[in-house]
Protein backbone atom coordinates (compact mmCIF):
# COMPACT_ATOMS: atom_id res chain seq x y z
CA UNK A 1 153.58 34.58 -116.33
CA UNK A 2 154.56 31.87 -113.76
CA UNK A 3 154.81 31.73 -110.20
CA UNK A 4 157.31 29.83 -108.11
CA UNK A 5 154.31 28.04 -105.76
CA UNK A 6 153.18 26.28 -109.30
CA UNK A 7 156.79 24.68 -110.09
CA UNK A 8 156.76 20.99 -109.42
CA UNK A 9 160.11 19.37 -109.36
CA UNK A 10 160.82 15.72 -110.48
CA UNK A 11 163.55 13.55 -110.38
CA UNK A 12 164.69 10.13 -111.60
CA UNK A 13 168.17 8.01 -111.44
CA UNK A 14 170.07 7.80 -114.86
CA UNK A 15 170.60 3.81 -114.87
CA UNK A 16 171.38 4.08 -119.13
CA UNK A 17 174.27 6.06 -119.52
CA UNK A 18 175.34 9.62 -117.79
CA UNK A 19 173.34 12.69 -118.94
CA UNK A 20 170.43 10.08 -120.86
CA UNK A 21 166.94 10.97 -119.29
CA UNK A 22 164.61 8.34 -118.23
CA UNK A 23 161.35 8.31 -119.46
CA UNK A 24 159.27 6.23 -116.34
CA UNK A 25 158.57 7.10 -113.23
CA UNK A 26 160.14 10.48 -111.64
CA UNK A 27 159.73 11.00 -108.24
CA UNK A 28 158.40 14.66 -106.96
CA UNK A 29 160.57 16.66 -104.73
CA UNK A 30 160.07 18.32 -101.61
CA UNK A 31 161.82 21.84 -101.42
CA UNK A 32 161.76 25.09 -100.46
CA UNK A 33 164.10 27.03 -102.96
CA UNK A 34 165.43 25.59 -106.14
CA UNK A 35 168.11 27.94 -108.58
CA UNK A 36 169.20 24.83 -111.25
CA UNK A 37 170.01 26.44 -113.95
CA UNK A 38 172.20 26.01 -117.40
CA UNK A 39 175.40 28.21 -117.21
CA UNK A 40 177.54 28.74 -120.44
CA UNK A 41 180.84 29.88 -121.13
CA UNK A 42 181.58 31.93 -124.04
CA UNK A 43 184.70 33.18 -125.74
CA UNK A 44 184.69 36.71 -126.99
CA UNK A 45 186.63 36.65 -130.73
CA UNK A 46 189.71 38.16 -130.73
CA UNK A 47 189.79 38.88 -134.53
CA UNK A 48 191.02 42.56 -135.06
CA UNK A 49 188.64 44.52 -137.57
CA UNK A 50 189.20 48.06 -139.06
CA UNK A 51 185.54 49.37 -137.67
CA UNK A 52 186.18 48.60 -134.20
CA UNK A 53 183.31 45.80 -134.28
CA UNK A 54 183.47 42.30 -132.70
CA UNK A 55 182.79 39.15 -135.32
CA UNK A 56 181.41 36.39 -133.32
CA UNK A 57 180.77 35.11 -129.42
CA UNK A 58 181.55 31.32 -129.22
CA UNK A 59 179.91 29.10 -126.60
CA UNK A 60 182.35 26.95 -125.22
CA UNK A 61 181.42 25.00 -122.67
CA UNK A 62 177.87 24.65 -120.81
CA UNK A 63 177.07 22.64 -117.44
CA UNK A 64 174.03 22.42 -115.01
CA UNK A 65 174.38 24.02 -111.26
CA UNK A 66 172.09 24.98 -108.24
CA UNK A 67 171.04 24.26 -105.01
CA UNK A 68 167.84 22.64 -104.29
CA UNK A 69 166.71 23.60 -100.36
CA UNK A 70 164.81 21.64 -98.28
CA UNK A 71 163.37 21.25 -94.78
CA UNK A 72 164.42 18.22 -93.61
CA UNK A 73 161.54 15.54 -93.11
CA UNK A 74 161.69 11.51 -93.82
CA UNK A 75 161.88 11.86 -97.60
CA UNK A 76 165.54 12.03 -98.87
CA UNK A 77 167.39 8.57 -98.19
CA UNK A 78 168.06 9.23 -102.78
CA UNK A 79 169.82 12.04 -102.23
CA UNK A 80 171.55 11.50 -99.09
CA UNK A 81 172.54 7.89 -100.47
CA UNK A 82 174.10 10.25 -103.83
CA UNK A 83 175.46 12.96 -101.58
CA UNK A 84 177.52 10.28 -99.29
CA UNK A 85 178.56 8.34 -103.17
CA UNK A 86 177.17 5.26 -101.45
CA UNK A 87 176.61 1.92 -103.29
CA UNK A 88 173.41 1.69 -101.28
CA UNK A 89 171.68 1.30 -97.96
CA UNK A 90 171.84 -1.73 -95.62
CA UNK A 91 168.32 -3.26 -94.72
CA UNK A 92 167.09 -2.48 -91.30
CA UNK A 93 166.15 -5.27 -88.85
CA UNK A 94 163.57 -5.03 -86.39
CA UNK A 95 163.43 -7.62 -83.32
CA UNK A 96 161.24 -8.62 -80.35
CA UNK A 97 162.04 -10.00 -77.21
CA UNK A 98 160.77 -13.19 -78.15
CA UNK A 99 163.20 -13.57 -81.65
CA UNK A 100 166.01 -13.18 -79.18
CA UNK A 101 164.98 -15.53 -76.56
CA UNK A 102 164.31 -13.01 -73.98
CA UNK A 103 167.27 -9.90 -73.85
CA UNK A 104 169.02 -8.33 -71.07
CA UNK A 105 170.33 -4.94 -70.16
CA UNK A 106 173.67 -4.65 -68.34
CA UNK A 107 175.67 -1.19 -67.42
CA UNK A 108 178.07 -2.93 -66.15
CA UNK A 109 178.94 -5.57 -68.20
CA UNK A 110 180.23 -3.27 -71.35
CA UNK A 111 183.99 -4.04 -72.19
CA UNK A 112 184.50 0.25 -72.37
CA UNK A 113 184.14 2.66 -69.81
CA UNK A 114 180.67 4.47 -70.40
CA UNK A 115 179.47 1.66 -72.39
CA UNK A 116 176.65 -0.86 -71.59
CA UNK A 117 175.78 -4.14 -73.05
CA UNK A 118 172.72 -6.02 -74.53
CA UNK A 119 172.50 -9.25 -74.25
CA UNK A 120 170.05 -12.21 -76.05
CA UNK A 121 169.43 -15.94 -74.91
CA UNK A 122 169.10 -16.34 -79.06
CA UNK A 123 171.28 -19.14 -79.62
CA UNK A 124 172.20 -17.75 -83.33
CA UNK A 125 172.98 -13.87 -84.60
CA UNK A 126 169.67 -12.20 -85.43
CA UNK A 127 171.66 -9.26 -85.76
CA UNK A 128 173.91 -11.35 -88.66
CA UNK A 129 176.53 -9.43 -90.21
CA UNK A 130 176.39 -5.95 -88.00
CA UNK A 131 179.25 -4.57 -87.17
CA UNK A 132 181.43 -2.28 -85.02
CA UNK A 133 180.12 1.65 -85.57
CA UNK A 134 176.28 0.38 -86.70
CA UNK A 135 173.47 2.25 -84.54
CA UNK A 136 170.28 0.12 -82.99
CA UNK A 137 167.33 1.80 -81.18
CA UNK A 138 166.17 0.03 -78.30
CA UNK A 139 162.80 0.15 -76.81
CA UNK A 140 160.55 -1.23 -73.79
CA UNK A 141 162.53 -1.19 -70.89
CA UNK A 142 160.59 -0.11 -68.27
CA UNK A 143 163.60 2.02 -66.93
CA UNK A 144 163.57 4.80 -69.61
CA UNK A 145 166.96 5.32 -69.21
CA UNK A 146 167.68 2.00 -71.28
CA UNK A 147 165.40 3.16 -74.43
CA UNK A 148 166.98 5.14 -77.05
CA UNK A 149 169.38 5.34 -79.73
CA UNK A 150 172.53 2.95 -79.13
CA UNK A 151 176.24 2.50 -81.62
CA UNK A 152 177.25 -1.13 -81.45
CA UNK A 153 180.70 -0.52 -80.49
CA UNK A 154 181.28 -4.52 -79.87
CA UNK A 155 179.50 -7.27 -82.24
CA UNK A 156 178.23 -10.16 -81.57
CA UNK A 157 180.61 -13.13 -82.26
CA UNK A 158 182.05 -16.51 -80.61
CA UNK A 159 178.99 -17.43 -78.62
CA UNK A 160 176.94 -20.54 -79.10
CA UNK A 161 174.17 -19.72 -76.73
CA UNK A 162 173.82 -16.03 -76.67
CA UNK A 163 174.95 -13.47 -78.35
CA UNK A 164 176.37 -9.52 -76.86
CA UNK A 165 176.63 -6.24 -78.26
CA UNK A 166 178.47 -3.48 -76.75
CA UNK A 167 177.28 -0.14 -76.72
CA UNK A 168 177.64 3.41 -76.17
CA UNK A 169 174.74 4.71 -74.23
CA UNK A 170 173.13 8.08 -74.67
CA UNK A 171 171.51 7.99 -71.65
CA UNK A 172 172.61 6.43 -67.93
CA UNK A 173 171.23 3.65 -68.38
CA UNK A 174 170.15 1.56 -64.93
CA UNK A 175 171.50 -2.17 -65.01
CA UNK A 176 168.69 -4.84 -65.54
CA UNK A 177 169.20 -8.11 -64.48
CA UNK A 178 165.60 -9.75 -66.18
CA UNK A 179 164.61 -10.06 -69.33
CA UNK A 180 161.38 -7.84 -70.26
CA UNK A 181 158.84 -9.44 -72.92
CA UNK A 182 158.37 -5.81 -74.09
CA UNK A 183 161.91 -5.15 -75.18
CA UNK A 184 161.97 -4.23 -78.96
CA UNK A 185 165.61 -3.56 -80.96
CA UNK A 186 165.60 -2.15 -84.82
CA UNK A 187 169.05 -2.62 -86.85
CA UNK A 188 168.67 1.16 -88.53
CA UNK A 189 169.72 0.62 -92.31
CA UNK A 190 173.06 2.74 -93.31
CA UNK A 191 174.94 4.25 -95.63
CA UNK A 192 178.83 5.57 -95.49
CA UNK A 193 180.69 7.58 -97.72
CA UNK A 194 182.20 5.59 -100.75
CA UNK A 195 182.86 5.99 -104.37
CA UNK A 196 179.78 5.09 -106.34
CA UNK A 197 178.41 7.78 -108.60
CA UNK A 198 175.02 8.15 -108.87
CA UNK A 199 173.71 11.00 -111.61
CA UNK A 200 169.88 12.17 -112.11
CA UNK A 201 167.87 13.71 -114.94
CA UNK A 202 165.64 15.98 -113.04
CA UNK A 203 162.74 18.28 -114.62
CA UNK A 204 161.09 21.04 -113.55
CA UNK A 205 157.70 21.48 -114.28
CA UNK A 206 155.81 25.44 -114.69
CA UNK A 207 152.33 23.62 -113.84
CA UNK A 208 150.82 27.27 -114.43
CA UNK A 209 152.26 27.48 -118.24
CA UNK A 210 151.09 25.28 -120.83
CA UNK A 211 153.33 22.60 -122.06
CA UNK A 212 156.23 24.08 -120.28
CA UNK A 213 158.78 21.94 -118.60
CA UNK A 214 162.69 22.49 -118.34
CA UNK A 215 165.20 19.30 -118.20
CA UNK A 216 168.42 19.09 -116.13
CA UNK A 217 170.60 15.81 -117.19
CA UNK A 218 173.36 14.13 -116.06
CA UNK A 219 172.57 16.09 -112.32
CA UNK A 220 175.13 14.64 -109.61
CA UNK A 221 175.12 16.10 -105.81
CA UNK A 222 178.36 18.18 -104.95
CA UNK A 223 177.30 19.21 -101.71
CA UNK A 224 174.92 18.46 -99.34
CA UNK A 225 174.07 20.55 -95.85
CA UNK A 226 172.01 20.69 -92.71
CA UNK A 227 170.95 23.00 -90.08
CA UNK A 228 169.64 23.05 -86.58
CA UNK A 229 169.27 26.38 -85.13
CA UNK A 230 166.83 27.08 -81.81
CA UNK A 231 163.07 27.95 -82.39
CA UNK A 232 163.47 26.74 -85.75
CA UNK A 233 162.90 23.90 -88.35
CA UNK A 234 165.80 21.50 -89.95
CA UNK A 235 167.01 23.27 -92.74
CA UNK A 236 169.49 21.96 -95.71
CA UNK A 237 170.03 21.71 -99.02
CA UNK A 238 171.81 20.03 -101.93
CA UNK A 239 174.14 21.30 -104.94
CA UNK A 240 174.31 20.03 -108.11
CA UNK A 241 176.63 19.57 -110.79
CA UNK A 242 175.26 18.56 -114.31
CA UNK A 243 175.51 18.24 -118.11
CA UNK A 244 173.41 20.62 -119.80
CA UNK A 245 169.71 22.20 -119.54
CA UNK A 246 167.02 22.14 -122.12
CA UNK A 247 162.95 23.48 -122.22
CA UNK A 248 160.67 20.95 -123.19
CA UNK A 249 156.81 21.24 -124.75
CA UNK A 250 155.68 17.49 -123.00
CA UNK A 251 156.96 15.87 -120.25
CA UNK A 252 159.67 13.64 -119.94
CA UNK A 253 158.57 11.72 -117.44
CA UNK A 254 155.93 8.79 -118.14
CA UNK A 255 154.26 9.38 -114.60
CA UNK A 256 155.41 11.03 -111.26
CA UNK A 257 155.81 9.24 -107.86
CA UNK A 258 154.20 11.29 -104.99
CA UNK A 259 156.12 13.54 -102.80
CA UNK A 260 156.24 11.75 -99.23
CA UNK A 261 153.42 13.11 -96.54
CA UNK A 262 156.05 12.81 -93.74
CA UNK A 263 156.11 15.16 -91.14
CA UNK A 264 158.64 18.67 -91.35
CA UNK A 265 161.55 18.01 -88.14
CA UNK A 266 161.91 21.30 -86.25
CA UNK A 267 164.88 21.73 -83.64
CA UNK A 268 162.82 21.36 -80.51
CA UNK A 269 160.65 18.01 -80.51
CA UNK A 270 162.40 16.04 -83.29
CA UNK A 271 165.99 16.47 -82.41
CA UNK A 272 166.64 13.85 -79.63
CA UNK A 273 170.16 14.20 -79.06
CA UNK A 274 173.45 15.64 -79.71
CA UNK A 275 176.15 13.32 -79.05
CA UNK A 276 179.87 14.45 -78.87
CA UNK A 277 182.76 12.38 -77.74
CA UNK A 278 184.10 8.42 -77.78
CA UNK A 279 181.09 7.80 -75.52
CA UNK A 280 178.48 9.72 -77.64
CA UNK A 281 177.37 11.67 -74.31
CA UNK A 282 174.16 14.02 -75.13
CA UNK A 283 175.54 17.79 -75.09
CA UNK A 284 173.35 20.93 -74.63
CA UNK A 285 174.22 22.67 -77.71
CA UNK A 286 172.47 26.16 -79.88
CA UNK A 287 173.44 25.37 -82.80
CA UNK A 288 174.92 22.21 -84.68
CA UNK A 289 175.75 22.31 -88.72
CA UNK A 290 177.15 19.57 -91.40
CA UNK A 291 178.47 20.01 -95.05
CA UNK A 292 179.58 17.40 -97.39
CA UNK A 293 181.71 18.76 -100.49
CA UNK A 294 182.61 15.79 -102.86
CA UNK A 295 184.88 18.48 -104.70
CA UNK A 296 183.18 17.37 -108.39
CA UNK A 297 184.89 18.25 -111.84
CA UNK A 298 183.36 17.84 -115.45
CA UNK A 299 185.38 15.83 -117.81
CA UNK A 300 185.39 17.39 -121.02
CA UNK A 301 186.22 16.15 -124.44
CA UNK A 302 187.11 18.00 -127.66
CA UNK A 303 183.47 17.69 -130.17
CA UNK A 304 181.76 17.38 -127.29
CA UNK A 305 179.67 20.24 -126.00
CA UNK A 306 179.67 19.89 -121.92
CA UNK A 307 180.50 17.53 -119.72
CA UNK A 308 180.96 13.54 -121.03
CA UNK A 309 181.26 12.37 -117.35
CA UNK A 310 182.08 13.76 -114.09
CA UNK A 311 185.10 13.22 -111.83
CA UNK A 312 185.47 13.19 -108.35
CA UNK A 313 187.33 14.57 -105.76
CA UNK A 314 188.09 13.99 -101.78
CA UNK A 315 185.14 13.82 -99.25
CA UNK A 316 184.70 17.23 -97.17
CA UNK A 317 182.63 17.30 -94.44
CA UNK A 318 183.07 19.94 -91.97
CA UNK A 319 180.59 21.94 -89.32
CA UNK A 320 179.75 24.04 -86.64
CA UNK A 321 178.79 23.14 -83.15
CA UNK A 322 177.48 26.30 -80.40
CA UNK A 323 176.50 25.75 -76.90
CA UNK A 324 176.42 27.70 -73.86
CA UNK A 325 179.46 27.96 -72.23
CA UNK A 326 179.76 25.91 -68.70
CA UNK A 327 183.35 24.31 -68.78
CA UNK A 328 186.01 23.73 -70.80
CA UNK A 329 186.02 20.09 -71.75
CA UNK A 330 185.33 20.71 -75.53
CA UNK A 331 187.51 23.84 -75.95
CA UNK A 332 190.22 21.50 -73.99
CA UNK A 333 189.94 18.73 -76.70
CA UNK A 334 190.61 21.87 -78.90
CA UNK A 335 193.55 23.46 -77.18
CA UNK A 336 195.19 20.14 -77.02
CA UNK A 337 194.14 19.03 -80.32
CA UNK A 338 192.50 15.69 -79.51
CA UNK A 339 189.69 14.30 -81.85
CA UNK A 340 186.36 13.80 -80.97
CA UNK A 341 182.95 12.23 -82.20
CA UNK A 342 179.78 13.67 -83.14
CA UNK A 343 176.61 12.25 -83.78
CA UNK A 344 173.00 14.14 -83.95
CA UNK A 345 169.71 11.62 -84.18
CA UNK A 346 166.67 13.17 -85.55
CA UNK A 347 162.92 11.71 -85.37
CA UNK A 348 159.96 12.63 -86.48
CA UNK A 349 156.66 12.32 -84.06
CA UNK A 350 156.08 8.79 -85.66
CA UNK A 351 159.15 7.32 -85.05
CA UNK A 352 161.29 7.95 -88.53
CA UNK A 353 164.06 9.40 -88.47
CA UNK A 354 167.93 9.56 -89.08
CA UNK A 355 171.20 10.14 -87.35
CA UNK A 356 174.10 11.40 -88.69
CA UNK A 357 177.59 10.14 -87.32
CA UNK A 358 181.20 11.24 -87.62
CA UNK A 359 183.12 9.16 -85.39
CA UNK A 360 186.55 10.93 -85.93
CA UNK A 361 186.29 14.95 -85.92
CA UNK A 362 188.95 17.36 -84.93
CA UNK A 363 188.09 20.49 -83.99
CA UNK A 364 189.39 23.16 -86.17
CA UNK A 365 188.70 26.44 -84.83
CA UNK A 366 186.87 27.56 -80.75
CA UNK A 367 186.86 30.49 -78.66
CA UNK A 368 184.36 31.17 -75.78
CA UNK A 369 184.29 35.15 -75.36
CA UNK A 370 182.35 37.66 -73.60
CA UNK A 371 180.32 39.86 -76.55
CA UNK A 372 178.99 42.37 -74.51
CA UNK A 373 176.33 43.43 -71.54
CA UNK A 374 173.84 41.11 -70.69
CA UNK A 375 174.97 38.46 -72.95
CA UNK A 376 175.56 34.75 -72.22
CA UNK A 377 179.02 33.04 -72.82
CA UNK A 378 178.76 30.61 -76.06
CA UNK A 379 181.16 27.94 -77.17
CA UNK A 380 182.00 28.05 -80.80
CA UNK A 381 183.41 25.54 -82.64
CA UNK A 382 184.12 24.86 -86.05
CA UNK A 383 184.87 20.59 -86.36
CA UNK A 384 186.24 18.60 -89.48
CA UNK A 385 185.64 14.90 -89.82
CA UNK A 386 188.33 12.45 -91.05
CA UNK A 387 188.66 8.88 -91.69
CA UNK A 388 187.95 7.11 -88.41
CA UNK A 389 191.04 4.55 -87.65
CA UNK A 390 188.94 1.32 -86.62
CA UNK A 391 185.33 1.98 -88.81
CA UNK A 392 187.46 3.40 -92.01
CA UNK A 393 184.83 5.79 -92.32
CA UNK A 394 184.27 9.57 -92.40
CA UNK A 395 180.71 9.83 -92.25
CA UNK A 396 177.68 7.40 -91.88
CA UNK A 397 174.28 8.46 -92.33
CA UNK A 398 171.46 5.66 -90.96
CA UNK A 399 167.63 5.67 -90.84
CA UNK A 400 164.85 4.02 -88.58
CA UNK A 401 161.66 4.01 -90.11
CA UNK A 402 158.39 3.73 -88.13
């Protein structure tokens, strides 16, 4: 017998050929739940016999699916890199005050309304190459107002002697007229939604058995989610679509990478903000969700037992967003049918973390309604993103480590 505290998941990319295992390094999982499993389709024979009996079952097709759940910590820039079919992430870039030849902070000087602007005496681009819709986290003003999570909605460009970003604050920021020694800003690297496939063997381990593993090929994500709920921690999970299952006697990987020590995100000290709106303004929200659906398909050949490759399909992502009701500016945008943004940055008590952005959502669905006695009014609303018209993006995911 085996119990499910003894299973030890594994996972590494399949850079050979879709649905060949590795044999090197796998990297162990963090999860809470896991259901991968092999399902197979069978045709019942049709042949007519004189007893009554039936001749045969064929199997005719077989595939991998299952969710894998997890609670959402610093550990999962794979997956979320395979869930958004991203080519990769962009490096992060961390600054000083003294790389950028001292930096200012202006509320006034930003070329939108609720934006601000940062500005360096750096007479070349540290920043090199960032661009419109990129997120930087700013730290060591003494105001506090200026510290915190920033989108670059201007880049830098044309000056010889300084360069400016343009920002959208998530806090009122004061205006600073001096530069402060102690200012740090960190480039967070990012991914967006794109079109590269990336496909995983991943085995699962019954540490409690004896030479018992199982072996999931050709394993791409379908579907990714996340959850924030009150009095509760990040939740989410990932779906998988694969080639075929098989139990092994010896493991297939050579050696196993270490599941990451970093520390579980609950809703109450490691969510920092939920932005909504062209200038990301914090909101006082219940509840916030995200899916992804990459709408998969196997590709199936004839003399070829499951799937030879997978196809893919549009990019999905849809959620929820609940607050208490106290006007009626999002259920207006609603009503009227105007898109929106929405952004929610997560961080761990160490500084990692990651914020997830959709700068173009509609919503889709609201009502605010009385349930009964002694009840508050909430504001539910169901949102679905779409292809931004100046970043060309649905989603981008991007990550700030400590």
């Amino acid at each position: 017998m085996s119990d499910s505290d003894r299973i030890k998941l594994a996972y590494a990319e399949e850079t050979t050929a879709y649905g060949t295992a590795p044999t090197g390094a796998y990297q162990v999982m963090r999860v809470t739940n896991e259901s991968l499993h092999q399902e197979t389709s069978t045709i019942t024979s049709a042949e007519i016999r004189h007893d009554r009996q039936i001749p045969d079952v064929v199997r005719s097709n077989l595939s991998v699916a299952g969710d894998i759940g997890i609670e959402l910590s610093y550990s999962f820039d794979d997956f979320f890199q395979a869930a958004a079919m991203s080519a990769g992430w962009s490096a992060g870039i961390s600054l000083d005050s003294s790389a950028m030849g001292g930096v200012t902070m202006d509320t006034n000087g930003g070329t939108a309304a609720g934006s601000a602007r940062i500005q360096s005496d750096h007479v070349s681009d540290p920043f090199d190459g960032i661009s419109e819709g990129e997120w930087v986290k700013v730290a060591g003003w003494s105001d506090a107002g200026n510290n915190g999570y920033f989108k670059v909605t201007a880049a830098p460009g044309g000056a010889t002697t300084a360069w400016t970003l343009d920002i959208a604050p998530n806090a009122d920021c004061v205006e600073v007229i001096t530069a402060e020694s102690t200012v740090t800003m960190v480039r967070g690297g990012q991914i967006t939604n794109g079109t590269t496939m990336t496909s995983y063997s991943i085995e699962k381990a019954f540490t409690d058995n004896s030479s018992d593993y199982a072996l999931y090929t050709g394993c791409v994500v379908d579907s990714m989610a996340l959850n924030v709920t009150t009095e509760a921690v990040v939740t989410g999970s990932f779906t998988f679509l694969g080639a075929k299952g098989e139990s092994l006697s010896s493991a297939q990987a050579g050696s196993y990478t270490a599941a990451t020590t970093k520390d579980v995100m609950n809703s109450i000290d490691d969510v920092t903000g939920v932005m909504e709106g062209d200038t990301y303004v914090n909101r006082n929200v219940t509840a916030w969700s995200m899916a992804l659906a990459n709408n998969l398909r196997p590709r199936l050949e004839v003399g070829s037992l499951g799937a030879v490759s997978i196809g893919t399909g549009t990019c999905n992502v849809t959620g929820t967003l609940q607050g208490y009701y106290a006007d009626s500016t999002l259920l207006d945008k609603y009503l009227a049918f105007n898109d929106s943004a929405l952004a929610i940055v997560f961080e761990d008590v160490d500084g990692n973390g990651y914020i997830v952005d959709c700068p173009k959502v509609i919503y889709t669905s609201a009502q605010r309604v009385a349930g009964g006695q002694n009840q508050d009014i909430i504001a539910d609303l169901s949102w679905e993103a779409v292809m931004h018209d100046d970043e060309l993006i649905t989603i981008r995911l991007v990550k700030f480590s400590a």
